[in-house]
C-alpha atoms as a PDB file:
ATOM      1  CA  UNK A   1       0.000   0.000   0.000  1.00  0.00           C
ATOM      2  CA  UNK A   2       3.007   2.233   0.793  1.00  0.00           C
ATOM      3  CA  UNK A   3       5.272   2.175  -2.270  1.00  0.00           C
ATOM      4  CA  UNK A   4       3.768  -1.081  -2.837  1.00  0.00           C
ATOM      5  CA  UNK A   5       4.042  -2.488   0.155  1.00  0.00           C
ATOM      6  CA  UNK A   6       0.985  -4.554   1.153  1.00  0.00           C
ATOM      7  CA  UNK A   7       2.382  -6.300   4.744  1.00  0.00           C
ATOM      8  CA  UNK A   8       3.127  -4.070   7.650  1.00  0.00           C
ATOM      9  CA  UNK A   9       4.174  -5.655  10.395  1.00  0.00           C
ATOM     10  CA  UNK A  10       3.123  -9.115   9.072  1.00  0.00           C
ATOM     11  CA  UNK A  11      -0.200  -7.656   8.493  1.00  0.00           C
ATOM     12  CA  UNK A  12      -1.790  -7.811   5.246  1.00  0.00           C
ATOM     13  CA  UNK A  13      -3.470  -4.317   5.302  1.00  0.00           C
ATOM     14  CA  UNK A  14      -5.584  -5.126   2.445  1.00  0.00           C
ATOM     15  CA  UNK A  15      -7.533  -7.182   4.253  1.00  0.00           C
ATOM     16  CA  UNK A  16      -8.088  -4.999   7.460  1.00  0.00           C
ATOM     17  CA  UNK A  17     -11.396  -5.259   8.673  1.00  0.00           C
ATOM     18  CA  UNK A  18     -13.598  -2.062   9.392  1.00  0.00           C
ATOM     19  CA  UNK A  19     -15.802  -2.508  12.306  1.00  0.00           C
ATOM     20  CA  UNK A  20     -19.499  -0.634  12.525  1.00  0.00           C
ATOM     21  CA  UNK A  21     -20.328   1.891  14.665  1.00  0.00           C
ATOM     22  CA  UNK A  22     -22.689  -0.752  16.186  1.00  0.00           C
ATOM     23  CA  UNK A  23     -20.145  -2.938  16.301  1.00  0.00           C
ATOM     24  CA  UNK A  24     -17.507  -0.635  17.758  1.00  0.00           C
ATOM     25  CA  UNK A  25     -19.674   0.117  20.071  1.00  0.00           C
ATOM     26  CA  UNK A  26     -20.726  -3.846  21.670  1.00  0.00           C
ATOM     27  CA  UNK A  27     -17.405  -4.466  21.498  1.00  0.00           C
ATOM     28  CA  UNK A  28     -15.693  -1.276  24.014  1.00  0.00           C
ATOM     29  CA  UNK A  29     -19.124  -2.345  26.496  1.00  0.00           C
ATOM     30  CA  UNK A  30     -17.386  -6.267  26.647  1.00  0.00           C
ATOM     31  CA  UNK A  31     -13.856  -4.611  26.654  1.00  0.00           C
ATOM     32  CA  UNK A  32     -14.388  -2.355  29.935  1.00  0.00           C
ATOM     33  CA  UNK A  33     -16.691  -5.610  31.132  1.00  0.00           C
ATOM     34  CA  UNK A  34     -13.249  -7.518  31.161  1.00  0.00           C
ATOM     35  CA  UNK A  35     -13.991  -9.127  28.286  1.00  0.00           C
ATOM     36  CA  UNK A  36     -10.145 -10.186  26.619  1.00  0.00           C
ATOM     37  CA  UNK A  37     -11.472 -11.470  23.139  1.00  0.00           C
ATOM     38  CA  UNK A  38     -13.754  -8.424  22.561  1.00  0.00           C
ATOM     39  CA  UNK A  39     -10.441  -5.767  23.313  1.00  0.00           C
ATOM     40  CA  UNK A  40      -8.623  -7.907  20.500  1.00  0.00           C
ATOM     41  CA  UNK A  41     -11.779  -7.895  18.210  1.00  0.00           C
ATOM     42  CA  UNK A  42     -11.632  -4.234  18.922  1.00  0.00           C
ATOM     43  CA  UNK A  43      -7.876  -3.282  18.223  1.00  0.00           C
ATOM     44  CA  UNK A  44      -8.030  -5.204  15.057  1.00  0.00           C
ATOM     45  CA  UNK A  45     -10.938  -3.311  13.822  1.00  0.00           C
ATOM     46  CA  UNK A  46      -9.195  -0.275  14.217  1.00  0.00           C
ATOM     47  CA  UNK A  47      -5.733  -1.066  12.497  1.00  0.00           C
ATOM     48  CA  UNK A  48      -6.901   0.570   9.575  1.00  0.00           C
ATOM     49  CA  UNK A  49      -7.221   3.965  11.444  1.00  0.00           C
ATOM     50  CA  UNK A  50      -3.823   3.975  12.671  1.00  0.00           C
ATOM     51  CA  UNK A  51      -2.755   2.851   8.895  1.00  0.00           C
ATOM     52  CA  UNK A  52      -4.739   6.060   8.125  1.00  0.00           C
ATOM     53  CA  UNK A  53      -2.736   7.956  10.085  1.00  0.00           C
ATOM     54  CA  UNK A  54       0.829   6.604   9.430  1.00  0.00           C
ATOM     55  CA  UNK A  55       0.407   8.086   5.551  1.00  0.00           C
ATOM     56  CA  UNK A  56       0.405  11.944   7.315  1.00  0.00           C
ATOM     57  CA  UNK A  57       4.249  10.396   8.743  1.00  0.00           C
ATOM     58  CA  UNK A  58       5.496   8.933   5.710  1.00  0.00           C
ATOM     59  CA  UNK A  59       7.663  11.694   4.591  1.00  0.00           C
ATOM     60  CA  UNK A  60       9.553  11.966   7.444  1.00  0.00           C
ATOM     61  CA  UNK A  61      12.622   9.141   6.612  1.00  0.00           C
ATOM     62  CA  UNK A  62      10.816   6.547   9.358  1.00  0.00           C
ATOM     63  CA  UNK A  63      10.883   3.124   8.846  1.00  0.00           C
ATOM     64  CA  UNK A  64       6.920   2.214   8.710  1.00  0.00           C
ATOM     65  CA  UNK A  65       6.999  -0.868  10.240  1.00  0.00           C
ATOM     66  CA  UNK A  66       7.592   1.439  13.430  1.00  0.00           C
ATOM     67  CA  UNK A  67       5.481   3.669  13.157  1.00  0.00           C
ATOM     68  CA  UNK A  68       2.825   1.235  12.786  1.00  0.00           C
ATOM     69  CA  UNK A  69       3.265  -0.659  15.933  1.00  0.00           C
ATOM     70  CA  UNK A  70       4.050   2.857  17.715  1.00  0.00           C
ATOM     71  CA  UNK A  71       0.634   3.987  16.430  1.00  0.00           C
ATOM     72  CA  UNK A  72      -0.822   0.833  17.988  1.00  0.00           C
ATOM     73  CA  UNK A  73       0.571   1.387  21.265  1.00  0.00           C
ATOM     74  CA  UNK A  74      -1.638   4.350  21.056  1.00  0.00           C
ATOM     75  CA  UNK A  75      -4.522   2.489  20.065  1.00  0.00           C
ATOM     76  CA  UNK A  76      -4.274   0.573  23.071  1.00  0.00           C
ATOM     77  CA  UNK A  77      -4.136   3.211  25.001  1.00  0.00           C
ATOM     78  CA  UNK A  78      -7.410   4.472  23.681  1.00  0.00           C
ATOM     79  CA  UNK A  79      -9.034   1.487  23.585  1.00  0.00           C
ATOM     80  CA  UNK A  80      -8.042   0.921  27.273  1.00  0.00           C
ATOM     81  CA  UNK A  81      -9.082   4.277  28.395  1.00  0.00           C
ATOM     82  CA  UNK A  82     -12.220   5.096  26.141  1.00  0.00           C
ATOM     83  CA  UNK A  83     -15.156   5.684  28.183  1.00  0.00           C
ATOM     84  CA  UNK A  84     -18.184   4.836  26.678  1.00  0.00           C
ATOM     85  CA  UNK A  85     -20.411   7.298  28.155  1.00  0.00           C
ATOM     86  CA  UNK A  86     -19.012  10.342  26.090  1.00  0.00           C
ATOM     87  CA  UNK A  87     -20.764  11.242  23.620  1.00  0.00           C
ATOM     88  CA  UNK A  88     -18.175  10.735  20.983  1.00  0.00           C
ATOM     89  CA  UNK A  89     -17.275   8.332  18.244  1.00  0.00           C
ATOM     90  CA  UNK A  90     -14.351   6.355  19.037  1.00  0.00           C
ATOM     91  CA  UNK A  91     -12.207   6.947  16.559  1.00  0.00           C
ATOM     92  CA  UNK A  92     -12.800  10.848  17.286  1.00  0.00           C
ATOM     93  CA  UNK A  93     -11.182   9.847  20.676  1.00  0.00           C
ATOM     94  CA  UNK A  94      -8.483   7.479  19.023  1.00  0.00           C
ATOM     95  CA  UNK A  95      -6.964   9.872  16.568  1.00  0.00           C
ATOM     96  CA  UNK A  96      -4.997  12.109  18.673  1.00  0.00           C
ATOM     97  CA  UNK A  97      -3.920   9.314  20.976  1.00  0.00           C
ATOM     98  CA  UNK A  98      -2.225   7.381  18.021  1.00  0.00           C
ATOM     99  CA  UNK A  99      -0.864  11.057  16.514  1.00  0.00           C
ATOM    100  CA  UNK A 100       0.590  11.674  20.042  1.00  0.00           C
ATOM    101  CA  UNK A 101       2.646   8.159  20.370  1.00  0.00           C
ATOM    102  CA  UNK A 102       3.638   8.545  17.020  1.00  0.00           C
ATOM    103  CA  UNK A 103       5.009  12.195  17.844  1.00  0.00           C
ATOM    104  CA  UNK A 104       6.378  10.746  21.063  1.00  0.00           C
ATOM    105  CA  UNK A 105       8.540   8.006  19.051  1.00  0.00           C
ATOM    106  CA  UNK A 106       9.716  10.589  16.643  1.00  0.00           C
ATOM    107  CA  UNK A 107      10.993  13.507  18.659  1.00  0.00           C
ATOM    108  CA  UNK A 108      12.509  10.462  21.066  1.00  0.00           C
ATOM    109  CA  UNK A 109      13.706   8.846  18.468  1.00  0.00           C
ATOM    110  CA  UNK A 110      15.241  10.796  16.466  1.00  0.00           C
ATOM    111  CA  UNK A 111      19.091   9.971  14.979  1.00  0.00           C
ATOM    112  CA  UNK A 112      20.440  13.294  14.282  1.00  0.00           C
ATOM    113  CA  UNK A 113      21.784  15.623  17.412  1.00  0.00           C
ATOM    114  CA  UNK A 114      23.186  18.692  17.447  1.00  0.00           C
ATOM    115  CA  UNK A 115      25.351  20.252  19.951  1.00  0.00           C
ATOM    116  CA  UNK A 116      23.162  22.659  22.384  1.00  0.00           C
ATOM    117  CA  UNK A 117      25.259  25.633  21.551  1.00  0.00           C
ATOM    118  CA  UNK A 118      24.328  25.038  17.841  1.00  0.00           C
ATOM    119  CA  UNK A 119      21.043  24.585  18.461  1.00  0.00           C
ATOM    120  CA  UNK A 120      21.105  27.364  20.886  1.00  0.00           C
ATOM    121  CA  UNK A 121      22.178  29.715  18.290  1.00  0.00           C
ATOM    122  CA  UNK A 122      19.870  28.190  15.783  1.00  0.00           C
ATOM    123  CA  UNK A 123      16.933  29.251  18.333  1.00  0.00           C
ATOM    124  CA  UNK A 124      17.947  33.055  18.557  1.00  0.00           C
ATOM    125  CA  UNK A 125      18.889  33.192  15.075  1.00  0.00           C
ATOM    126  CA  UNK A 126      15.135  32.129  14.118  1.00  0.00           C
ATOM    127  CA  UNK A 127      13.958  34.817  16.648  1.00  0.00           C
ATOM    128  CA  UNK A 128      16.010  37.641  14.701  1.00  0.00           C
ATOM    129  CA  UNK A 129      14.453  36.572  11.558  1.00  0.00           C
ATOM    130  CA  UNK A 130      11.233  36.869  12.695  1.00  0.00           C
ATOM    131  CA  UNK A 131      12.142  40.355  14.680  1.00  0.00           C
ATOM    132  CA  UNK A 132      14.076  41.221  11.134  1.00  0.00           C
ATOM    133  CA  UNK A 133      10.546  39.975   8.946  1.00  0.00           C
ATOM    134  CA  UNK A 134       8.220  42.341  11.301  1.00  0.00           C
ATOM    135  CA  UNK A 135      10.604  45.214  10.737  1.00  0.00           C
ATOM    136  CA  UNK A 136      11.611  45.407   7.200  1.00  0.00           C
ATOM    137  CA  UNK A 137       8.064  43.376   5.979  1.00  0.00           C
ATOM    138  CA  UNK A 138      10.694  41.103   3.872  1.00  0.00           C
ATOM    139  CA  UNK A 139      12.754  38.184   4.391  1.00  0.00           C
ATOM    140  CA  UNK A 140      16.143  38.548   6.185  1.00  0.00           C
ATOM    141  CA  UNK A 141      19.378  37.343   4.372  1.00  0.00           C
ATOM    142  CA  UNK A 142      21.749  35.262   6.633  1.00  0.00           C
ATOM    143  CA  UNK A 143      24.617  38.143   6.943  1.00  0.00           C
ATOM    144  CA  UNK A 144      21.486  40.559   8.617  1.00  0.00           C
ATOM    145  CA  UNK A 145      20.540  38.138  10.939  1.00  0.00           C
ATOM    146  CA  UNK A 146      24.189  37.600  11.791  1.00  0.00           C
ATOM    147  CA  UNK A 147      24.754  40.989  12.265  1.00  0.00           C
ATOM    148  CA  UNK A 148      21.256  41.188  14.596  1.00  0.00           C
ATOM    149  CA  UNK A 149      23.109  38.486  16.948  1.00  0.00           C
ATOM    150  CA  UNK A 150      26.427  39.929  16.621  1.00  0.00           C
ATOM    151  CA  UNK A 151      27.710  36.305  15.348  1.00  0.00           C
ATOM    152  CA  UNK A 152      29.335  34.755  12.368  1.00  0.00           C
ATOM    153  CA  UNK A 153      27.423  34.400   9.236  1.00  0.00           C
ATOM    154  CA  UNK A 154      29.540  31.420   8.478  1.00  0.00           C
ATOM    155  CA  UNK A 155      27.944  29.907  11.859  1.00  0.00           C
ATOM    156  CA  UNK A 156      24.591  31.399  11.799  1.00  0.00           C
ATOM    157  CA  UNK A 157      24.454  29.278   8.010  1.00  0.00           C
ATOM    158  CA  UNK A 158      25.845  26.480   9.430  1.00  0.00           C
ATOM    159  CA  UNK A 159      23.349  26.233  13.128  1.00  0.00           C
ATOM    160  CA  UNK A 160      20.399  27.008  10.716  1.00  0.00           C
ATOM    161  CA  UNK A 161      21.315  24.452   8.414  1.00  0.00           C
ATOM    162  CA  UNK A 162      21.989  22.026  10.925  1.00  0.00           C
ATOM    163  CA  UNK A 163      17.932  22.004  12.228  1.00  0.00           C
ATOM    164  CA  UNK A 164      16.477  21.835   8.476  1.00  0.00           C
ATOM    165  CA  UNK A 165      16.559  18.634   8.007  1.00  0.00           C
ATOM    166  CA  UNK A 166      12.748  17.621   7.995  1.00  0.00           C
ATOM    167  CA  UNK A 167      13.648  14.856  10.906  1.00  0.00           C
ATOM    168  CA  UNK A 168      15.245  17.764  12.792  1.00  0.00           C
ATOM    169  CA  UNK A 169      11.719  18.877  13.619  1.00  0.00           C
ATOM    170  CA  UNK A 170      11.715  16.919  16.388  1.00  0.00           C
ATOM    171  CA  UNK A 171      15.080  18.036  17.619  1.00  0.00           C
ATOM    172  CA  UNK A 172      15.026  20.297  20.587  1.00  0.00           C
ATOM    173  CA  UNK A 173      16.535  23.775  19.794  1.00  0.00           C
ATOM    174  CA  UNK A 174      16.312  25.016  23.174  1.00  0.00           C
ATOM    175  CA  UNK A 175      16.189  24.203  26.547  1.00  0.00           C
ATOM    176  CA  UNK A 176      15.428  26.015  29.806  1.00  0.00           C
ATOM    177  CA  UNK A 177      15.299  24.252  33.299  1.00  0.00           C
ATOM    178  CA  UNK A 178      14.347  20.963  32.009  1.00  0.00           C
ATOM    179  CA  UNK A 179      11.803  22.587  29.124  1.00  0.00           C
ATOM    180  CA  UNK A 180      12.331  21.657  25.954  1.00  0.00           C
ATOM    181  CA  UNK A 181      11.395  23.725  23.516  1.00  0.00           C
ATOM    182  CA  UNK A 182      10.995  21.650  19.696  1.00  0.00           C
ATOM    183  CA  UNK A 183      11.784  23.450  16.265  1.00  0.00           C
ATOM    184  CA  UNK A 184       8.018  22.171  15.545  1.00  0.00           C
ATOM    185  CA  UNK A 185       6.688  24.601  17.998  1.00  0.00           C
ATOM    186  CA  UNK A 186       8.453  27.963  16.225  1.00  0.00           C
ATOM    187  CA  UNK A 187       6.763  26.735  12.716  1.00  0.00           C
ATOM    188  CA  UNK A 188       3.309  27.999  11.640  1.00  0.00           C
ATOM    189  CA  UNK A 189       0.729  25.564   9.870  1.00  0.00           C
ATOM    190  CA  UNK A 190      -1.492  27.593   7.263  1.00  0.00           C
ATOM    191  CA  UNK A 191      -3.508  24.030   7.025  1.00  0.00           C
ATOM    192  CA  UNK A 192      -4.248  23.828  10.090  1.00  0.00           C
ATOM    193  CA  UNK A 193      -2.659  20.737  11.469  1.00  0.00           C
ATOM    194  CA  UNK A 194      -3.676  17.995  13.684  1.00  0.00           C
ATOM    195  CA  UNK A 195      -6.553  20.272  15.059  1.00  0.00           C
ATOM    196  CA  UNK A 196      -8.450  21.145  11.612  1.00  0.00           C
ATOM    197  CA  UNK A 197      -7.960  17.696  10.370  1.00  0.00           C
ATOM    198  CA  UNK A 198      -9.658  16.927  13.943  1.00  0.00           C
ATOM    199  CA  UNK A 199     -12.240  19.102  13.123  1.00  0.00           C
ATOM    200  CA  UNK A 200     -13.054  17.821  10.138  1.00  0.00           C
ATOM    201  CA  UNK A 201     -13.631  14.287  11.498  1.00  0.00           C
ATOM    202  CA  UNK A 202     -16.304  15.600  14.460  1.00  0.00           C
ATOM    203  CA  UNK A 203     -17.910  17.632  11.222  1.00  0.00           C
ATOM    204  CA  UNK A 204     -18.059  14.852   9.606  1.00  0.00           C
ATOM    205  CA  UNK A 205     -19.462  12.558  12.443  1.00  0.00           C
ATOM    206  CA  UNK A 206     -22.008  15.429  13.399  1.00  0.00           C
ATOM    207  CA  UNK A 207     -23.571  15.478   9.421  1.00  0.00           C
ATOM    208  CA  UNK A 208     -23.558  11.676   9.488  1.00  0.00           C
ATOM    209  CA  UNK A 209     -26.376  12.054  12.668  1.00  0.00           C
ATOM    210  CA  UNK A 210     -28.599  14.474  10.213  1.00  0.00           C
ATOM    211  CA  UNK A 211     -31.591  12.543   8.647  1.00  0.00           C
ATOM    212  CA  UNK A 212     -31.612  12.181   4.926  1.00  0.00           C
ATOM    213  CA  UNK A 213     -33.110  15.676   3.917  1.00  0.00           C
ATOM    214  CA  UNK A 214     -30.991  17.290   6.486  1.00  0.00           C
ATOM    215  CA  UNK A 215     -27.794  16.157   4.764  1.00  0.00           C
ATOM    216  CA  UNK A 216     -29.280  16.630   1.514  1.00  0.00           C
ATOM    217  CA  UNK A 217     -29.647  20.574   2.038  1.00  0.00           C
ATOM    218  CA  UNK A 218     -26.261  20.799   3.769  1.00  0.00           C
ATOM    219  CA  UNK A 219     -24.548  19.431   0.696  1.00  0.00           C
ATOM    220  CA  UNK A 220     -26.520  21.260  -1.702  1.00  0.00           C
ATOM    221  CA  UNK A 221     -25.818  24.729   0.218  1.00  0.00           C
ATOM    222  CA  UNK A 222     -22.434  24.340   1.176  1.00  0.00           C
ATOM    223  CA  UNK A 223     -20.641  21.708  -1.044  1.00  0.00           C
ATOM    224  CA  UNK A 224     -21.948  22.426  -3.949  1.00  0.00           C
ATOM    225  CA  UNK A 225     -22.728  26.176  -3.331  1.00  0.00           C
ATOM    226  CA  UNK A 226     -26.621  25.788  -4.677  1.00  0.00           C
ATOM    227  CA  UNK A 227     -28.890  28.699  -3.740  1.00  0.00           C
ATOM    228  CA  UNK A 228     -31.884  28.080  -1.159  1.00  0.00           C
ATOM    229  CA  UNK A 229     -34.222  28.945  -4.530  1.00  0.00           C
ATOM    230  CA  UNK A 230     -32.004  26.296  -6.112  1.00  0.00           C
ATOM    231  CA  UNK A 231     -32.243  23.803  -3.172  1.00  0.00           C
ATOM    232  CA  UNK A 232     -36.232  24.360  -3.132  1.00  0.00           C
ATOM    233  CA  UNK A 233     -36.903  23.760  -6.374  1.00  0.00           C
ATOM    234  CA  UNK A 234     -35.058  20.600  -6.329  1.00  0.00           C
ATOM    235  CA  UNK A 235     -36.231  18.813  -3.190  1.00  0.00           C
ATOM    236  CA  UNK A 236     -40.121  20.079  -3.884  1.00  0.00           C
ATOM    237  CA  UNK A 237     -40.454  22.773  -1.036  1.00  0.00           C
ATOM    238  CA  UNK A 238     -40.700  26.212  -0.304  1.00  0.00           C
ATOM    239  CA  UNK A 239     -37.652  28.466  -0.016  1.00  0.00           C
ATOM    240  CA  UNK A 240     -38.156  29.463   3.236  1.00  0.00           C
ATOM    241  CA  UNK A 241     -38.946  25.755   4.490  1.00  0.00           C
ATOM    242  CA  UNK A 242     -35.248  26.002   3.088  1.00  0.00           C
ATOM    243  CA  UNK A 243     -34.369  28.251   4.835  1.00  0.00           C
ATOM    244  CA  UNK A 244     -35.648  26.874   8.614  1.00  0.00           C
ATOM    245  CA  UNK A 245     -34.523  23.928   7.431  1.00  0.00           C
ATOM    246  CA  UNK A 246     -30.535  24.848   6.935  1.00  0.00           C
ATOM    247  CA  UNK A 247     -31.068  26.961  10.153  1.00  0.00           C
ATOM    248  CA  UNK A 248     -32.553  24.865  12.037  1.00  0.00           C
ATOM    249  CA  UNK A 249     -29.665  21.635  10.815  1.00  0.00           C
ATOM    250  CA  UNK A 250     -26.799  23.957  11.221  1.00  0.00           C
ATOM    251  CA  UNK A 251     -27.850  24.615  15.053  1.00  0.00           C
ATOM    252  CA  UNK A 252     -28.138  20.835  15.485  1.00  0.00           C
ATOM    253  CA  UNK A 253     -24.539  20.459  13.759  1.00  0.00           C
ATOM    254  CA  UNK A 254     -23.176  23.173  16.237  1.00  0.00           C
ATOM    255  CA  UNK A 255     -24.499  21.970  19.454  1.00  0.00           C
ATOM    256  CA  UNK A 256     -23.252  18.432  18.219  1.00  0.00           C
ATOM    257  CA  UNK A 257     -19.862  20.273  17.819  1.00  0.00           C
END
């Protein structure tokens, strides 16, 4: 599945099963009733989400046998600690667990290492870019932010070189008193990240409860950008029952939310 690669982990993960929500859901009540066979029925049911999740890692140089047993250590821990009261799908529960023991494994992990006063100097060089970028609205050439620290521009190349490497992401670049500080958390995400792809799962989940016409009007409206006129004169009704109609399903997908 993975540049061809079928078996992870001796698993064939084209024939991973995908459990219902039904089915998901018997199975966590025998798991937390101490039921063995059911938690094993369960983790196997879910292997596909943490193969899901593995493809967002497979850029980083990681070996994916590991990552898939790391993500299923998180698994585990979800399935474990789930508590079937919430009211929340389980794999809306799942998803950061298995993100988080991946993370966990690669920051851990991770091969390269650079000397503290390298990274040290990486850290305040990034800081006098970003001081530099507010300033002069452009971005800063290595010799200004050089000057800025009052260092070498042979060394400020060299430290800021030495944390680009994509793995280096997960390579502290500064410490303080036992608080680590990552190059990951200095980096902006314009997508979003972890939280909107988060989102978009509970979104998801929340138009999945609507009833048929519910869903029908949300897609129409804001999918495929119809007008309520539009929307009314396909489905048969009025365009204000359209119109209490998408208000009244957007208020159910917000309180769901």
């Amino acid at each position: 599945m993975y540049y061809n690669k079928v078996e992870i982990c001796g698993v064939n993960t084209s024939r991973l099963k995908v459990l219902t929500d039904e089915e998901k859901h018997n199975l966590l009540l025998k798991t937390r009733a101490g039921d063995e066979q059911a938690r094993k029925e369960l983790i196997n049911g879910n292997l596909r989400l943490v193969l899901s999740i593995v493809q967002r890692f497979t850029g980083r140089r990681e070996n994916l046998d590991d990552l898939f047993q790391v993500g299923c250590i998180g698994l585990v821990k979800a399935v474990d600690n789930f508590n079937v009261e919430m009211d929340v799908k389980f794999s809306t529960y799942a998803v950061p667990m298995i993100i988080g023991e991946i993370r966990r494994y690669l920051r851990d992990n991770n091969a390269i290492r650079i000397s503290r006063s390298m990274r040290d100097l990486a850290y305040r060089a990034l800081q006098a870019r970003e001081e530099l970028i507010s300033q002069k609205e452009k971005e800063p050439t290595v010799a200004e932010i050089a000057e800025r620290l009052g260092e070498k521009k042979e060394a400020v190349m060299h430290a800021m070189e030495a944390i680009a490497e994509p793995i280096s992401l997960y390579e502290p670049v500064y410490n303080d008193n036992g608080d680590a500080l990552y190059l990951m958390d200095q980096l902006a995400d314009s997508s979003g990240g972890d939280e909107a792809w988060l989102e978009n799962i509970v979104l998801k989940e929340a138009i999945e409860r609507l009833n048929e016409r519910e869903r029908k009007i949300i897609n129409l409206r804001f999918f495929l950008n119809k007008t309520q006129m539009e929307i009314a004169e396909e489905i048969g009704i009025s365009q204000a029952q359209v119109s209490r109609l998408e208000k009244a399903t957007l208020e159910k997908i917000r309180k769901q939310l």
